[in-house]
Protein backbone atom coordinates (compact mmCIF):
# COMPACT_ATOMS: atom_id res chain seq x y z
CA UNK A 1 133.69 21.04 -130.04
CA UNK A 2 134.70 24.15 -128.29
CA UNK A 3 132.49 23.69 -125.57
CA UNK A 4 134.22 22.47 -121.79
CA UNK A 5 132.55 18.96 -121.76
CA UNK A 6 131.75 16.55 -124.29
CA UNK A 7 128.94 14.50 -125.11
CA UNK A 8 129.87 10.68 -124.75
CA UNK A 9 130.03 8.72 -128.18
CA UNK A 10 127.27 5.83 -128.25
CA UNK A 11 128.15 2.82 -125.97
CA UNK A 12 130.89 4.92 -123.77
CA UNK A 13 129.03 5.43 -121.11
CA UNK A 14 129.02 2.05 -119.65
CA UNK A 15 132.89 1.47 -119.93
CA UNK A 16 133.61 4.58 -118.18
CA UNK A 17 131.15 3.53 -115.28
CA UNK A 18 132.72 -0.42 -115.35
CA UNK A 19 136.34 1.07 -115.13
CA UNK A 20 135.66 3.81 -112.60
CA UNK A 21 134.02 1.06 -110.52
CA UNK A 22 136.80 -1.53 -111.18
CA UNK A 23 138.17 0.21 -108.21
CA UNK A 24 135.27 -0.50 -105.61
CA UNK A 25 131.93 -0.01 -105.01
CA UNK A 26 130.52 3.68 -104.91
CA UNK A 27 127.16 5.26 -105.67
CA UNK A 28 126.16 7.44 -108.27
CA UNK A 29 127.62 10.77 -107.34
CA UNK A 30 130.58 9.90 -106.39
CA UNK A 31 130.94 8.05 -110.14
CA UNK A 32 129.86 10.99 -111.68
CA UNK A 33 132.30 13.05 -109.41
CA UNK A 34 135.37 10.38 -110.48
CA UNK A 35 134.94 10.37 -113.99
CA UNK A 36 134.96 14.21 -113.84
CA UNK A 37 137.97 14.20 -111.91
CA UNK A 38 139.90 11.97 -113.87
CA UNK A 39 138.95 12.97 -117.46
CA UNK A 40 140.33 16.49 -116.32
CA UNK A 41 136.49 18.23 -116.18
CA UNK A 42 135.81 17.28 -120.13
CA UNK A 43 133.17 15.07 -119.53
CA UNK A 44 130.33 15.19 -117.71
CA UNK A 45 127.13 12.76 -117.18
CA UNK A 46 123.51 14.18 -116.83
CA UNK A 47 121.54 12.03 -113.93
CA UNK A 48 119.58 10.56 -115.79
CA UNK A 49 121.79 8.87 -118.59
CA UNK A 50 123.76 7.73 -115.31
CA UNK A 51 120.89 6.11 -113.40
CA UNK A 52 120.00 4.66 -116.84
CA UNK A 53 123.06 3.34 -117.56
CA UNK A 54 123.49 1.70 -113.92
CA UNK A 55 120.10 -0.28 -114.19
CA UNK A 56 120.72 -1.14 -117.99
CA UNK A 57 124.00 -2.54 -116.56
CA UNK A 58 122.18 -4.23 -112.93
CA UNK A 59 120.06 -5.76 -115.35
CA UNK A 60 122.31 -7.53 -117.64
CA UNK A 61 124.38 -9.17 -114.57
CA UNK A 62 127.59 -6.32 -114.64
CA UNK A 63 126.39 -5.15 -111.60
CA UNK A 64 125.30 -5.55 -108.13
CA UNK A 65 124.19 -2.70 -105.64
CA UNK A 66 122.91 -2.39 -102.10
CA UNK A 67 122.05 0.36 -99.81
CA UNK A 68 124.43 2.18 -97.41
CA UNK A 69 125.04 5.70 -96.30
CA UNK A 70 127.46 8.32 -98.50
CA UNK A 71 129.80 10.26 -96.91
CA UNK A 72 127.47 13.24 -96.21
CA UNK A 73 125.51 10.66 -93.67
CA UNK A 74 122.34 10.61 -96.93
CA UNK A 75 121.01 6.63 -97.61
CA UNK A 76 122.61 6.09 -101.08
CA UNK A 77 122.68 2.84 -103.43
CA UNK A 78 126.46 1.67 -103.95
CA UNK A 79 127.02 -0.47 -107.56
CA UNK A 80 129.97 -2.49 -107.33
CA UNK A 81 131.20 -4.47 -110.42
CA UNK A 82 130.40 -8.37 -110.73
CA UNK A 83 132.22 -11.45 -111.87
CA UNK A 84 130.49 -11.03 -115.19
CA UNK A 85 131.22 -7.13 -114.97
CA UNK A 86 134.68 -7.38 -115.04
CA UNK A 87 134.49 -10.01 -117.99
CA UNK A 88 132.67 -7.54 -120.04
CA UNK A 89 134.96 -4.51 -118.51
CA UNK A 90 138.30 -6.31 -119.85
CA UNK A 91 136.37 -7.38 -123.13
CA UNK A 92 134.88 -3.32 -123.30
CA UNK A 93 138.42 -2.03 -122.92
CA UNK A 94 139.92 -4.27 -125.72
CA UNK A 95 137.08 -3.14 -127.95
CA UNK A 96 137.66 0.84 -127.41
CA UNK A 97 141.83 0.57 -127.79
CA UNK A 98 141.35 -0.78 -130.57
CA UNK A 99 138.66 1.30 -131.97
CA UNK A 100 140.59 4.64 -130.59
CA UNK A 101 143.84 3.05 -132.05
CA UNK A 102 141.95 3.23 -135.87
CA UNK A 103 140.72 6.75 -135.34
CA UNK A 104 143.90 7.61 -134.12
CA UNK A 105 145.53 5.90 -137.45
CA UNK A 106 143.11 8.08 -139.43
CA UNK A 107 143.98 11.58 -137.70
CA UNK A 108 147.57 10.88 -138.08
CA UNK A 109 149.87 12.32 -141.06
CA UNK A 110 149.37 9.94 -144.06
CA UNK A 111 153.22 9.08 -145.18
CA UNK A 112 153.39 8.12 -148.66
């Protein structure tokens, strides 16, 4: 993968959007724009997978949004995380350190 920005593994998407929300309520841009930010510009989200992703997740109780005005004065849906969102955020984030802790395991020098 030489490219600048990655394509998110199956199931990633939603723990990066549950995290980056575990810190308030925004809409989707300024998700987008935060996850950008803090994985250093290596990945990115196309709108659609986003806007996907957010209903997917309204739908199954993680989140809750209502309508309010973004910083550029536009009429923008904000998500903010639930009870049962930040359940499923702690139980996502145990799931991927452990799975990233295997892979890691794998990559690393076998000593024999």
């Amino acid at each position: 993968m030489t490219e600048p920005t990655r394509q998110l593994l199956r199931g990633t998407l939603h723990v990066l959007i549950l995290q980056t929300l575990a810190g308030g309520a925004l809409h989707g841009y300024a998700i987008v724009a935060e996850i950008v930010e803090r994985s250093g510009g290596l990945l990115s989200i196309e709108d659609g997978a986003l806007y996907q992703a957010l209903h997917r997740m309204q739908e199954r109780g993680w989140l809750d949004s209502q309508w309010g005005h973004a910083e550029n004065g536009k009429r923008a849906r904000f998500y903010r995380l639930t009870t049962e969102g930040r359940r499923r955020l702690k139980l996502e984030t145990e799931s991927w350190k452990a799975y990233a802790a295997a892979v890691f395991a794998v990559l690393s020098p076998a000593t024999r």
